[in-house]
N, C-alpha and C. Protein backbone atom coordinates (compact mmCIF):
# COMPACT_ATOMS: atom_id res chain seq x y z
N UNK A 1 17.02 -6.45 -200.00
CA UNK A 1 17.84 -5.25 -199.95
C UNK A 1 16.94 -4.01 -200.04
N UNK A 2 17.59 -2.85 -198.97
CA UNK A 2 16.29 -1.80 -198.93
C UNK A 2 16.77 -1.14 -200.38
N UNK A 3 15.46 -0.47 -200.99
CA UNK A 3 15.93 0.82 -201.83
C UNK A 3 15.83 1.96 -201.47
N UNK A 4 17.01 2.58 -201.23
CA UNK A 4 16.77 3.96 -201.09
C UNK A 4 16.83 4.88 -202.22
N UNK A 5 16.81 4.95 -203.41
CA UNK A 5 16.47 5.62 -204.92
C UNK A 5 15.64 6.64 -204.03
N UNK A 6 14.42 6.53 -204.13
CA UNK A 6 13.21 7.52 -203.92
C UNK A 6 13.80 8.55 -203.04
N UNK A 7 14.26 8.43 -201.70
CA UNK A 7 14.53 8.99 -200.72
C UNK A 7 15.64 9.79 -201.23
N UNK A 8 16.99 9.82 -201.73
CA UNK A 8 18.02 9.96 -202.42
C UNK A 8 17.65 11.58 -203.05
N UNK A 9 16.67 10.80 -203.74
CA UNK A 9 16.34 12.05 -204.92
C UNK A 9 15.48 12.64 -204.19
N UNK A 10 14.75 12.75 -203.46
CA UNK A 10 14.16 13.68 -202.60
C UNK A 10 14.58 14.38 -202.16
N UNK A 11 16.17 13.66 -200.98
CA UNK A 11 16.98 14.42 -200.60
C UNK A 11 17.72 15.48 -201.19
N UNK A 12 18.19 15.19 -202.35
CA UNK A 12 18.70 15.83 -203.79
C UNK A 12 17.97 17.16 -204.24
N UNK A 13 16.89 16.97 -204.15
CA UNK A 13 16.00 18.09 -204.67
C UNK A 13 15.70 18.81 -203.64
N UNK A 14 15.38 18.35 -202.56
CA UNK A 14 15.54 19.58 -201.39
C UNK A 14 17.09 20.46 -201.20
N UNK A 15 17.84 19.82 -200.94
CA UNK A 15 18.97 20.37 -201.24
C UNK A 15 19.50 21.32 -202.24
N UNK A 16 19.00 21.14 -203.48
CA UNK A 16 18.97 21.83 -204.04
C UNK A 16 17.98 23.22 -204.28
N UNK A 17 16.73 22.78 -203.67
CA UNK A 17 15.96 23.94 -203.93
C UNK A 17 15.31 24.62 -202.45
N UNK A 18 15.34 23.63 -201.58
CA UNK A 18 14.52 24.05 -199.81
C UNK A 18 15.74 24.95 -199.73
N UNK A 19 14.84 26.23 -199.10
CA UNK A 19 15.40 27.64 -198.04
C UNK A 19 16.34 26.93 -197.31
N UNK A 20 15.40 25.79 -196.89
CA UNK A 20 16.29 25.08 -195.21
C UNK A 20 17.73 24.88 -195.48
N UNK A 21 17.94 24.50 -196.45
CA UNK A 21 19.91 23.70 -196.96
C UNK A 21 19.98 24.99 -197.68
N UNK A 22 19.46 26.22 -198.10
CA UNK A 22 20.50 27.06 -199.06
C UNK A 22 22.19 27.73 -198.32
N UNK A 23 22.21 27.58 -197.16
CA UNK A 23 23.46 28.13 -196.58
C UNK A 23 24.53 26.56 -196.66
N UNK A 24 24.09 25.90 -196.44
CA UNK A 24 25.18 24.96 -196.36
C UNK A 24 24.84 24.49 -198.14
N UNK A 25 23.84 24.51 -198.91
CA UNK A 25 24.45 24.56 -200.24
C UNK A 25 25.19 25.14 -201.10
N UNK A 26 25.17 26.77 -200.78
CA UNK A 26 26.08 27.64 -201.12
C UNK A 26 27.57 27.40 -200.48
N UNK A 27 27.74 26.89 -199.36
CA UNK A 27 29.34 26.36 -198.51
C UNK A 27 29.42 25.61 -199.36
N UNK A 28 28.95 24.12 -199.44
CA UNK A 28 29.35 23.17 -200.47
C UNK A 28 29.54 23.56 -201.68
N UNK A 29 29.19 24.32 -202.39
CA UNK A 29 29.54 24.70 -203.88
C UNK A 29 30.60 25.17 -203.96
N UNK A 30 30.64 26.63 -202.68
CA UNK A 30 31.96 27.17 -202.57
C UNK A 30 33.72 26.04 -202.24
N UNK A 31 33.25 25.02 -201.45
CA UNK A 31 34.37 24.18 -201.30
C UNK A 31 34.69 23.56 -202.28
N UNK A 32 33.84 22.55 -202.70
CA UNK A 32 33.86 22.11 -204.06
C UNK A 32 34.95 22.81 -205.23
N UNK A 33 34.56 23.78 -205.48
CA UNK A 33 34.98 24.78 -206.35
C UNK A 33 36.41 24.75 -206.10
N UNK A 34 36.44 25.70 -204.42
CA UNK A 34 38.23 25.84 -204.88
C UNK A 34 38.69 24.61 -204.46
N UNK A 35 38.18 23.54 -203.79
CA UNK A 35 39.07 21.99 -203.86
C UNK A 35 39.16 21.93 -205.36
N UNK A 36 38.36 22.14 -206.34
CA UNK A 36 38.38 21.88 -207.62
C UNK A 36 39.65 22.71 -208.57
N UNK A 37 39.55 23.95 -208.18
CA UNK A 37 40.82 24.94 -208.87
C UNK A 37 42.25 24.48 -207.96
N UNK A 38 41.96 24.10 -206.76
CA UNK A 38 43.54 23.77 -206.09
C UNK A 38 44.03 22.13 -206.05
N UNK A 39 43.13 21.74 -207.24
CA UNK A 39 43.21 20.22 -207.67
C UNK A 39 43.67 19.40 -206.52
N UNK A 40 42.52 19.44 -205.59
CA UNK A 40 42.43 19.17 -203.92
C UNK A 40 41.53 18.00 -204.23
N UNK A 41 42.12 15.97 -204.01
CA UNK A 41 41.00 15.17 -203.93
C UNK A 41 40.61 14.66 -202.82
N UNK A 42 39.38 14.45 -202.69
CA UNK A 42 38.80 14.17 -201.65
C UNK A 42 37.57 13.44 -201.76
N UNK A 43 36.82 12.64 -200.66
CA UNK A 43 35.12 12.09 -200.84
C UNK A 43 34.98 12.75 -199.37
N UNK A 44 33.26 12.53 -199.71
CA UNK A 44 32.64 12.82 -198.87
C UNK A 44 31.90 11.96 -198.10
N UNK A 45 31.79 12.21 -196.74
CA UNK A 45 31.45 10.98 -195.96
C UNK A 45 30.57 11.30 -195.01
N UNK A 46 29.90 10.24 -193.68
CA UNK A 46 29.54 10.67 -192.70
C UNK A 46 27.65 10.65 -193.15
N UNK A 47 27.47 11.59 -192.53
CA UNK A 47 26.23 12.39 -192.23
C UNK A 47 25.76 12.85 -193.85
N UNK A 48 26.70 13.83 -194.74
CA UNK A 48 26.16 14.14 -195.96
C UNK A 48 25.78 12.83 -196.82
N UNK A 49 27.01 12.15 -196.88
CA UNK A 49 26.89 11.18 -197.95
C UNK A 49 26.13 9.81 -197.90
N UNK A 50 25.15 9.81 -196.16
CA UNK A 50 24.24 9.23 -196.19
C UNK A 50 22.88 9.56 -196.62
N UNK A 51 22.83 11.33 -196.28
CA UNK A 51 21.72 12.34 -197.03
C UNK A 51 21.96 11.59 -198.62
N UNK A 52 22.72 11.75 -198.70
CA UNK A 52 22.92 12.11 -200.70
C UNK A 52 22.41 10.62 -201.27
N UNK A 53 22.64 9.49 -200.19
CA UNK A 53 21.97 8.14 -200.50
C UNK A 53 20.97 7.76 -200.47
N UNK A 54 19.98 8.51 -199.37
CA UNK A 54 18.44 8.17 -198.86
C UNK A 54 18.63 7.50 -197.73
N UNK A 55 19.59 7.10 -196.94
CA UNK A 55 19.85 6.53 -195.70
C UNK A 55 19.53 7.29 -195.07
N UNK A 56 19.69 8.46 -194.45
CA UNK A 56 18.90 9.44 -194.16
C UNK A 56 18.36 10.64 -194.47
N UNK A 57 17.69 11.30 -193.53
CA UNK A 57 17.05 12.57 -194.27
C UNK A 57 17.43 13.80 -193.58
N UNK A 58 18.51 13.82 -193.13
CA UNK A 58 18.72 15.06 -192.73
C UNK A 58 20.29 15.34 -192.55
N UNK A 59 20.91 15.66 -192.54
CA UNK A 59 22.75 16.32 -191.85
C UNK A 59 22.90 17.45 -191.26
N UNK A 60 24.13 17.78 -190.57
CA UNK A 60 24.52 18.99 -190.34
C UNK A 60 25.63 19.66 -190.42
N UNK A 61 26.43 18.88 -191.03
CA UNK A 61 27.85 18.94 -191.45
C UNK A 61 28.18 18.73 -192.51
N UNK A 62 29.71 18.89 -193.22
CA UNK A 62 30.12 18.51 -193.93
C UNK A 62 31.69 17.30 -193.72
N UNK A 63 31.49 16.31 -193.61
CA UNK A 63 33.11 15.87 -193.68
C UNK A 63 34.12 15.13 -194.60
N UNK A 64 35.01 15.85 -194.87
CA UNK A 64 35.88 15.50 -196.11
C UNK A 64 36.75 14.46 -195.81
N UNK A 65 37.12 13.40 -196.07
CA UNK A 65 37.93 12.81 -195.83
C UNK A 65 39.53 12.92 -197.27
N UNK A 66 40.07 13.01 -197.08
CA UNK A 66 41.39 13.34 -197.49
C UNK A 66 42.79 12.86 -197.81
N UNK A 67 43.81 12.87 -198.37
CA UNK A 67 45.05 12.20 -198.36
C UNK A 67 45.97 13.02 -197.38
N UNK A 68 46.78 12.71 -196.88
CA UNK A 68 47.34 14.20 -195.60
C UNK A 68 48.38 15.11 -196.78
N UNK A 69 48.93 14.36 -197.42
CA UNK A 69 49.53 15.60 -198.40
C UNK A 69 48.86 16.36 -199.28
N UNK A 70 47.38 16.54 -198.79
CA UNK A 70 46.69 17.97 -199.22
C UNK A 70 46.16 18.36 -198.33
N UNK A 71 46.28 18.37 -197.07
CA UNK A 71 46.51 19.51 -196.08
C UNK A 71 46.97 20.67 -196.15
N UNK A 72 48.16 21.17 -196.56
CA UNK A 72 48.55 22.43 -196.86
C UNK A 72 47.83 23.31 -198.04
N UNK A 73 47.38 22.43 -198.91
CA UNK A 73 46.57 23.41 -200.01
C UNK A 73 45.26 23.25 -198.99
N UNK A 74 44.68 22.41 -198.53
CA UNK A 74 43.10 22.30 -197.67
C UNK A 74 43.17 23.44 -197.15
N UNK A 75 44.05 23.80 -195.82
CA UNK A 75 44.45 24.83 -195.11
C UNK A 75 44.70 26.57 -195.82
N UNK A 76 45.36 26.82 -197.02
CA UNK A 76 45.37 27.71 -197.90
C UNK A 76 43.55 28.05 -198.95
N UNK A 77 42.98 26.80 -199.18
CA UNK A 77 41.76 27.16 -199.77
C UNK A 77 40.93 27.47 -198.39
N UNK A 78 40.68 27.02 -197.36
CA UNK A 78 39.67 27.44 -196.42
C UNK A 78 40.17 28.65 -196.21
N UNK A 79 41.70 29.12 -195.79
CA UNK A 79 41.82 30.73 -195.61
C UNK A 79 41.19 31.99 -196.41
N UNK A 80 41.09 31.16 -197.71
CA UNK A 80 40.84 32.35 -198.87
C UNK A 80 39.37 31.65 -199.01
N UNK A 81 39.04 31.25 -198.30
CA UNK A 81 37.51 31.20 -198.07
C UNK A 81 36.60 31.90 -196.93
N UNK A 82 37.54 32.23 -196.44
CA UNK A 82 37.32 32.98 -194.83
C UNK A 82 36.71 31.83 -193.81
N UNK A 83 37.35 30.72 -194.27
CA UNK A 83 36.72 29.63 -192.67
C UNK A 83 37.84 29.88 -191.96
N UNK A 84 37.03 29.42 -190.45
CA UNK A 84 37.61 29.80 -189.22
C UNK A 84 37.89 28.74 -188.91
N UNK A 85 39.54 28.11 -188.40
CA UNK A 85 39.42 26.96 -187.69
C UNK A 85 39.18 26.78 -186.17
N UNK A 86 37.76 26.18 -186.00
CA UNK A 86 37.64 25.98 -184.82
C UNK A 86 38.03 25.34 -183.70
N UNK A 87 38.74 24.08 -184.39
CA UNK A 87 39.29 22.88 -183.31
C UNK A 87 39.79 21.84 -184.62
N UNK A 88 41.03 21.34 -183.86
CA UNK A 88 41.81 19.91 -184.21
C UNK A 88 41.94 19.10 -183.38
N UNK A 89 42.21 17.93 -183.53
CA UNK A 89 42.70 16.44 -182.86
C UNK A 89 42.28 15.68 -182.78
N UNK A 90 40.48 15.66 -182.97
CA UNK A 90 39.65 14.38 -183.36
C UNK A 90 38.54 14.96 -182.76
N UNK A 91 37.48 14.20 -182.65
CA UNK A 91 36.11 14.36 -182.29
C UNK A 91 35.56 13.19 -181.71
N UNK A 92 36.43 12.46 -181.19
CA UNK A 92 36.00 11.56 -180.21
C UNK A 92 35.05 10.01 -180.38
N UNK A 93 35.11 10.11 -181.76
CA UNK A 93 34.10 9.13 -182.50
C UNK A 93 35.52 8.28 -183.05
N UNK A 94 36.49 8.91 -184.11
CA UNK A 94 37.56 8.27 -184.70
C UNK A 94 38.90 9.16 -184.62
N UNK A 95 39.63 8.58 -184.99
CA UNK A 95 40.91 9.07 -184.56
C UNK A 95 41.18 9.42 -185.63
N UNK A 96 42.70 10.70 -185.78
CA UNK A 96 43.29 10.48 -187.02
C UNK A 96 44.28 11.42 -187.55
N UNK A 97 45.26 10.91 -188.08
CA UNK A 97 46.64 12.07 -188.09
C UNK A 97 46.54 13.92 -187.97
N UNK A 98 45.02 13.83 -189.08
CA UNK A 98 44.67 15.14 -189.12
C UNK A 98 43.27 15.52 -189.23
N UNK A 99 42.59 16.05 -188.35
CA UNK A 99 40.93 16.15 -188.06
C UNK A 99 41.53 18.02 -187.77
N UNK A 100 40.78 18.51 -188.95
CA UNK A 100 40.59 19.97 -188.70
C UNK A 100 38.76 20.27 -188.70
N UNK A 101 38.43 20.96 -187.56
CA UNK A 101 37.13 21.39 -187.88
C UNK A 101 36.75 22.88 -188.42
N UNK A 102 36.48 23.47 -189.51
CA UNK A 102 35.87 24.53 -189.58
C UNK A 102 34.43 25.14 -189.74
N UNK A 103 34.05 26.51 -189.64
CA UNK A 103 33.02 26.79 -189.84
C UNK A 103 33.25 27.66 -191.24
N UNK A 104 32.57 27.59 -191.79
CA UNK A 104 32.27 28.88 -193.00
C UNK A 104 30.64 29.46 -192.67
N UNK A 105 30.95 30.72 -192.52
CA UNK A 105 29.57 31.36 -191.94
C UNK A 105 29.14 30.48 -191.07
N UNK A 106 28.11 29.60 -190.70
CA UNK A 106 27.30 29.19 -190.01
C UNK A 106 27.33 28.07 -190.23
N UNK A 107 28.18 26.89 -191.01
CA UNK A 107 28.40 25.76 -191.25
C UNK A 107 29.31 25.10 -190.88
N UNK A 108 29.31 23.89 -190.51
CA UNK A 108 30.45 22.94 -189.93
C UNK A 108 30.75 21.93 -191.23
N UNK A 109 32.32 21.89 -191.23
CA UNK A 109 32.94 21.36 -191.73
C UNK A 109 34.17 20.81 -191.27
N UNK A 110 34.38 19.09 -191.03
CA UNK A 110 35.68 18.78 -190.94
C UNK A 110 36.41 17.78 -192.53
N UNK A 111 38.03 18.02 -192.12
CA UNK A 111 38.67 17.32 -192.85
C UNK A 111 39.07 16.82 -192.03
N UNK A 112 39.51 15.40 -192.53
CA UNK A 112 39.98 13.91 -191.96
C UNK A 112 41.04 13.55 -192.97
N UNK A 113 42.08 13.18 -191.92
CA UNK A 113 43.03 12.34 -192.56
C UNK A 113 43.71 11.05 -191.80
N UNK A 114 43.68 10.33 -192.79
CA UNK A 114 44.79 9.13 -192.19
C UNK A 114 43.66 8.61 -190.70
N UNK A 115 42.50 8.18 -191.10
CA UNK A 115 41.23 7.71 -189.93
C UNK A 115 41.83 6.09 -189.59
N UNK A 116 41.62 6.18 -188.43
CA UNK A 116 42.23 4.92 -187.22
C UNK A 116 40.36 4.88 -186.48
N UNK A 117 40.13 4.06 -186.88
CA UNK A 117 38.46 3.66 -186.02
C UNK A 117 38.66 3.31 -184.87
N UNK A 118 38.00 3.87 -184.06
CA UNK A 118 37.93 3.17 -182.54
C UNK A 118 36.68 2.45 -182.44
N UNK A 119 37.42 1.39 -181.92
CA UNK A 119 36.63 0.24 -181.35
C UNK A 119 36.11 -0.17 -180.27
């Protein structure tokens, strides 16, 4: 079994401290936060939450995966966040009741709900 520990925490610490991630670390804190005050649950998946493992070393997104009856608060915290929704209906990889994509400043972010995998 591989270990990815080392890589993980590398990733971790760049993230936290490299120039390169400070815009999409400051987005993530900011989401975090008001998912946190609008008692919004969710994980994180994809691209980040392989960064955050050591599976890989890099992302460019954020994607939330979700329950669909927090959609309407999701939708109310990104407003009062000033994200823009850029596109809905999926992204062509997986399907799913509700795929919103936004940007905040210069960052991509989708929420996912109710995911149907294509095969």
């Amino acid at each position: 079994m591989l270990d990815y520990n080392y890589q993980s925490e590398v990733n971790i610490a760049c993230l936290l401290e490299d120039v390169e991630y400070e815009e999409r670390k400051n987005a993530l804190f900011k989401i975090v936060n008001i998912f946190k005050e609008n008692k919004i649950e969710y994980g994180i998946v994809c691209s980040f939450n392989l960064f955050l493992r050591g599976v890989v070393d890099e992302f460019y997104d954020f994607d939330f995966i979700v329950n669909i009856t927090m959609i309407p608060a999701i939708k109310k915290s990104m407003e009062q966040l000033g994200a823009v929704l850029v596109s809905s209906g999926g992204n062509g990889y997986c399907e799913s009741d509700v795929y919103l994509h936004y940007q905040l400043g210069r960052v991509d972010l989708d929420i996912i709900s109710e995911v149907m995998l294509c095969l």
